[in-house]
N, C-alpha and C. Protein backbone atom coordinates (compact mmCIF):
# COMPACT_ATOMS: atom_id res chain seq x y z
N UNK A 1 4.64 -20.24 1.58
CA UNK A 1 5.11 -19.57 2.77
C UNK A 1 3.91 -18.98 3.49
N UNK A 2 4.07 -19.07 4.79
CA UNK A 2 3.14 -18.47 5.84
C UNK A 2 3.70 -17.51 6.53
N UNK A 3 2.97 -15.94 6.26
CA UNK A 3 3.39 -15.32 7.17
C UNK A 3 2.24 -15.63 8.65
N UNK A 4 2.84 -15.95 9.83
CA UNK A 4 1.39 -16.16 11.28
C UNK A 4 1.43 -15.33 11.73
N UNK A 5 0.29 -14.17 12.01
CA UNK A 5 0.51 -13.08 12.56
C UNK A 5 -0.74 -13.46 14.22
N UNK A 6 0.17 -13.10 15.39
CA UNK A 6 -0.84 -13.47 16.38
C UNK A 6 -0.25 -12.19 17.46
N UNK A 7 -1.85 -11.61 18.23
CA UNK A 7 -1.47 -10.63 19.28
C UNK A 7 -0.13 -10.84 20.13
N UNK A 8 0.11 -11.71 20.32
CA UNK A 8 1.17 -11.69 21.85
C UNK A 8 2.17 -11.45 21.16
N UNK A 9 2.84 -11.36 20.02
CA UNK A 9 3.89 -10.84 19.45
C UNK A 9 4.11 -10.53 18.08
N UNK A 10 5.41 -10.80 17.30
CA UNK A 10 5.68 -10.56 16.27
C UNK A 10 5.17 -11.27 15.31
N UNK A 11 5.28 -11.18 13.89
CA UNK A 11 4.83 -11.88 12.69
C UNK A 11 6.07 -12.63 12.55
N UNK A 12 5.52 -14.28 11.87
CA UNK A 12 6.98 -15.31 12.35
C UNK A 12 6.03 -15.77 10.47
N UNK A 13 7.43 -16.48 9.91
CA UNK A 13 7.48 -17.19 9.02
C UNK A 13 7.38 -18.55 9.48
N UNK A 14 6.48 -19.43 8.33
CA UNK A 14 6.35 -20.70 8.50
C UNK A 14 6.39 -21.42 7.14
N UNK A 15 6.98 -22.29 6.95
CA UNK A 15 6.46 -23.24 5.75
C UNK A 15 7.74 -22.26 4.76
N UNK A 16 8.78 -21.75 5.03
CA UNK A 16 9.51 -20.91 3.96
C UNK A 16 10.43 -21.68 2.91
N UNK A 17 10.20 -22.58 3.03
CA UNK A 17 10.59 -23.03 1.66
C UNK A 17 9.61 -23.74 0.58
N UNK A 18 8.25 -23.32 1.06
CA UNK A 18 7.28 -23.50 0.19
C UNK A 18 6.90 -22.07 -0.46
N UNK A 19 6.99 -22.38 -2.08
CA UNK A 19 6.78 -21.05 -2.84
C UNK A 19 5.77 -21.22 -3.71
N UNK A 20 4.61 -22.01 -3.31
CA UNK A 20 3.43 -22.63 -4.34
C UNK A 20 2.78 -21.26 -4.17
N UNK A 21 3.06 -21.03 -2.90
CA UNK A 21 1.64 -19.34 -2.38
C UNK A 21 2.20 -18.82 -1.15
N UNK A 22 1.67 -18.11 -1.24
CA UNK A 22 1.79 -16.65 0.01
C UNK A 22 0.53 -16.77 0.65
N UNK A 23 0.74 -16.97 2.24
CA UNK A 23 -0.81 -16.60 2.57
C UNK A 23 -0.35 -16.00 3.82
N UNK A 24 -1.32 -14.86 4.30
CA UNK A 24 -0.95 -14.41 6.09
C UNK A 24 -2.30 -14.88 6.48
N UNK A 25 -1.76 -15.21 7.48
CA UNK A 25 -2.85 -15.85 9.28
C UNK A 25 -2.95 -14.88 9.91
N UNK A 26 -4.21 -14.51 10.17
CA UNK A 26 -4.57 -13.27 11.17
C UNK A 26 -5.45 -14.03 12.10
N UNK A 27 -4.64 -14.05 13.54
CA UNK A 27 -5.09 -14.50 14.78
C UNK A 27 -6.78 -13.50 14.44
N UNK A 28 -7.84 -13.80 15.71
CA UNK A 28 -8.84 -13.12 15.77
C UNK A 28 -8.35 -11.26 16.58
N UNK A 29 -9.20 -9.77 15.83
CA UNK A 29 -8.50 -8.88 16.34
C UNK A 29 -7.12 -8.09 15.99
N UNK A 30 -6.70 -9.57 15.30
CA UNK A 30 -5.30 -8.68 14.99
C UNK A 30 -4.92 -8.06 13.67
N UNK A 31 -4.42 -7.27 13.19
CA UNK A 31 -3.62 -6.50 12.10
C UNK A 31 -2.69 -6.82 11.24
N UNK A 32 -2.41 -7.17 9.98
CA UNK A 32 -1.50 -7.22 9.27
C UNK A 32 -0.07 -5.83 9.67
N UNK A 33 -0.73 -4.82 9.95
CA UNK A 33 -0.30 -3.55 10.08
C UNK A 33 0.27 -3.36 11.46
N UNK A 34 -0.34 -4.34 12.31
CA UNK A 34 0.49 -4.45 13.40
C UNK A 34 1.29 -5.02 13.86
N UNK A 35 1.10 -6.56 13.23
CA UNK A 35 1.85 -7.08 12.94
C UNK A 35 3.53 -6.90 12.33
N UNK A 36 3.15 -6.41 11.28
CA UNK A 36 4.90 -5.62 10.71
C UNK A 36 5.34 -4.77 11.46
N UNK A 37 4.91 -4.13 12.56
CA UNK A 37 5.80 -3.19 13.08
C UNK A 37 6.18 -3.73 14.19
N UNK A 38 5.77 -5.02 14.54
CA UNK A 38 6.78 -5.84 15.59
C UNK A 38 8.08 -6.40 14.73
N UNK A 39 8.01 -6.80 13.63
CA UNK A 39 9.33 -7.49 13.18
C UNK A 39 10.78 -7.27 13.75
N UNK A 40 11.30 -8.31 13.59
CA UNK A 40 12.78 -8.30 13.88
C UNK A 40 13.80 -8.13 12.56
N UNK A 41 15.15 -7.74 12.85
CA UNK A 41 16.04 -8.38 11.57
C UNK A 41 16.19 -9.80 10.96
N UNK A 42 15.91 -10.42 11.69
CA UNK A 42 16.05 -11.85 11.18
C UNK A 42 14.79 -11.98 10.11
N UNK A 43 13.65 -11.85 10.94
CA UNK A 43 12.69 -11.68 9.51
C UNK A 43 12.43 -11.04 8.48
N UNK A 44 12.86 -9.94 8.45
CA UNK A 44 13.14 -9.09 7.38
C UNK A 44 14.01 -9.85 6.50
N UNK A 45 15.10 -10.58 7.29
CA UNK A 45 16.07 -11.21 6.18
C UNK A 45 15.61 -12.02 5.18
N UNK A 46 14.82 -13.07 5.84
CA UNK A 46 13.88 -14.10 5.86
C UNK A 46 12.81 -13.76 4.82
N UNK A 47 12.39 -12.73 4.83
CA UNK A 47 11.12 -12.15 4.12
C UNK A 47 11.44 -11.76 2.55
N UNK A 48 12.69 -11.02 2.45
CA UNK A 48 13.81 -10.34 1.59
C UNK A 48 13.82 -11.41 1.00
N UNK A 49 14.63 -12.26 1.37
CA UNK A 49 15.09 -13.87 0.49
C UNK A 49 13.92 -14.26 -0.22
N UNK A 50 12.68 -14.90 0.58
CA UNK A 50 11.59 -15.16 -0.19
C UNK A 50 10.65 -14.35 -1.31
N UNK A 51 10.87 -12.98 -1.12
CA UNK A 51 10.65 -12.58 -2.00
C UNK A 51 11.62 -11.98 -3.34
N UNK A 52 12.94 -12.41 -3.69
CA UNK A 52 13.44 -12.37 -4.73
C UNK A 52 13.06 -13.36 -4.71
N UNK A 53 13.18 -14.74 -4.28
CA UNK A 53 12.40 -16.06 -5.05
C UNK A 53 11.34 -16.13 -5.63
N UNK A 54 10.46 -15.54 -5.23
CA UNK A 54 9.24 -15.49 -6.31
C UNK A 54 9.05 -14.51 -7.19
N UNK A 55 9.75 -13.42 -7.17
CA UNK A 55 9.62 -12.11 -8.23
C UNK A 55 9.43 -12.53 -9.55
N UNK A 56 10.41 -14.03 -9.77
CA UNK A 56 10.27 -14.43 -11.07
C UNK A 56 8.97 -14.89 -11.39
N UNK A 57 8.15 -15.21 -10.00
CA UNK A 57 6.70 -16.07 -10.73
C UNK A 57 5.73 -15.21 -10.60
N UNK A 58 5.80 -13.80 -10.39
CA UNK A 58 4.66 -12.79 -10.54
C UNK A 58 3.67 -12.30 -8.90
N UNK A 59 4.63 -13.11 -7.89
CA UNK A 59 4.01 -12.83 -6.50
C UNK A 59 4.65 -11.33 -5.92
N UNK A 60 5.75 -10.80 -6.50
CA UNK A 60 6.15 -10.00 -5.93
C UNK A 60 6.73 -9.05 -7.16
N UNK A 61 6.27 -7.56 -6.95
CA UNK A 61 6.71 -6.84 -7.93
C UNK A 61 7.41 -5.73 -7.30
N UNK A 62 8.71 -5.32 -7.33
CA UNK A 62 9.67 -4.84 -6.79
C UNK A 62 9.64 -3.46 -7.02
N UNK A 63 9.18 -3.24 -7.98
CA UNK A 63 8.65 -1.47 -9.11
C UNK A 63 7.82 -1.00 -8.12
N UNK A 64 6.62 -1.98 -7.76
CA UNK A 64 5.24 -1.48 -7.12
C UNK A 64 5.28 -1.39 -5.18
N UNK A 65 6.81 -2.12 -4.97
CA UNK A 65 6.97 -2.84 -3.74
C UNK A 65 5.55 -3.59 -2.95
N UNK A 66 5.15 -4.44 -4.08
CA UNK A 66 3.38 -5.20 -3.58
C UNK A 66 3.80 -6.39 -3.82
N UNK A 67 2.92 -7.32 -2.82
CA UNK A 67 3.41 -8.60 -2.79
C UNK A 67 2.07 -8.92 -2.96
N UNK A 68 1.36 -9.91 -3.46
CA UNK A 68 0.30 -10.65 -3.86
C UNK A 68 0.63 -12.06 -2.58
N UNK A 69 -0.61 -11.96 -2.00
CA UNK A 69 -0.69 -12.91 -1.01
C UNK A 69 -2.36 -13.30 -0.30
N UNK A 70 -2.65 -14.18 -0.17
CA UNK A 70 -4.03 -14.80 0.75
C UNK A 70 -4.25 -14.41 2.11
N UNK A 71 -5.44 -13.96 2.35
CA UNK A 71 -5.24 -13.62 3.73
C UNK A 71 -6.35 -14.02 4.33
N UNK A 72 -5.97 -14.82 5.56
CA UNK A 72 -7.27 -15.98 6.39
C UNK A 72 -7.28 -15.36 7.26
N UNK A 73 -8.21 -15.23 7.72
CA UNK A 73 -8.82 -14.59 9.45
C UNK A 73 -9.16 -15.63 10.21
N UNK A 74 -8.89 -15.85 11.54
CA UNK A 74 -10.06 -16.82 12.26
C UNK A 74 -11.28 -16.35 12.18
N UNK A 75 -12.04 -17.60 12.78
CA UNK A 75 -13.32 -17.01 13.01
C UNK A 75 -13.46 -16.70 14.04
């Protein structure tokens, strides 16, 4: 799963039914942190789902509310 995070708006899911890895895309400039505070309900839903799917494989720990994920920047 891809979270794409880019200035002109919200953070959008991509690739969500791939659970090999977690990675977020950070356009150039932009924030993980700013990113989440654009979200909608739909992604939250979206986000929720994918992460009880992987809780079982050690990407997401629900105790710690931390998600283990890759994070690419442009250049």
């Amino acid at each position: 799963m891809i979270v794409a995070i880019a200035p002109a708006g919200p953070a959008a899911l991509a690739e969500q039914d791939d659970f090999k890895g977690l990675k977020v895309t950070l356009t150039r400039g932009d924030t993980v942190e700013r990113a989440l505070t654009t979200r909608s309900a739909e992604w939250d839903a979206a986000f929720a789902a994918m992460l009880a799917k992987v809780a079982p494989y050690g990407w997401y720990d629900p105790a710690l509310a931390r998600v283990k994920a890759h994070v690419e920047r442009a250049a």
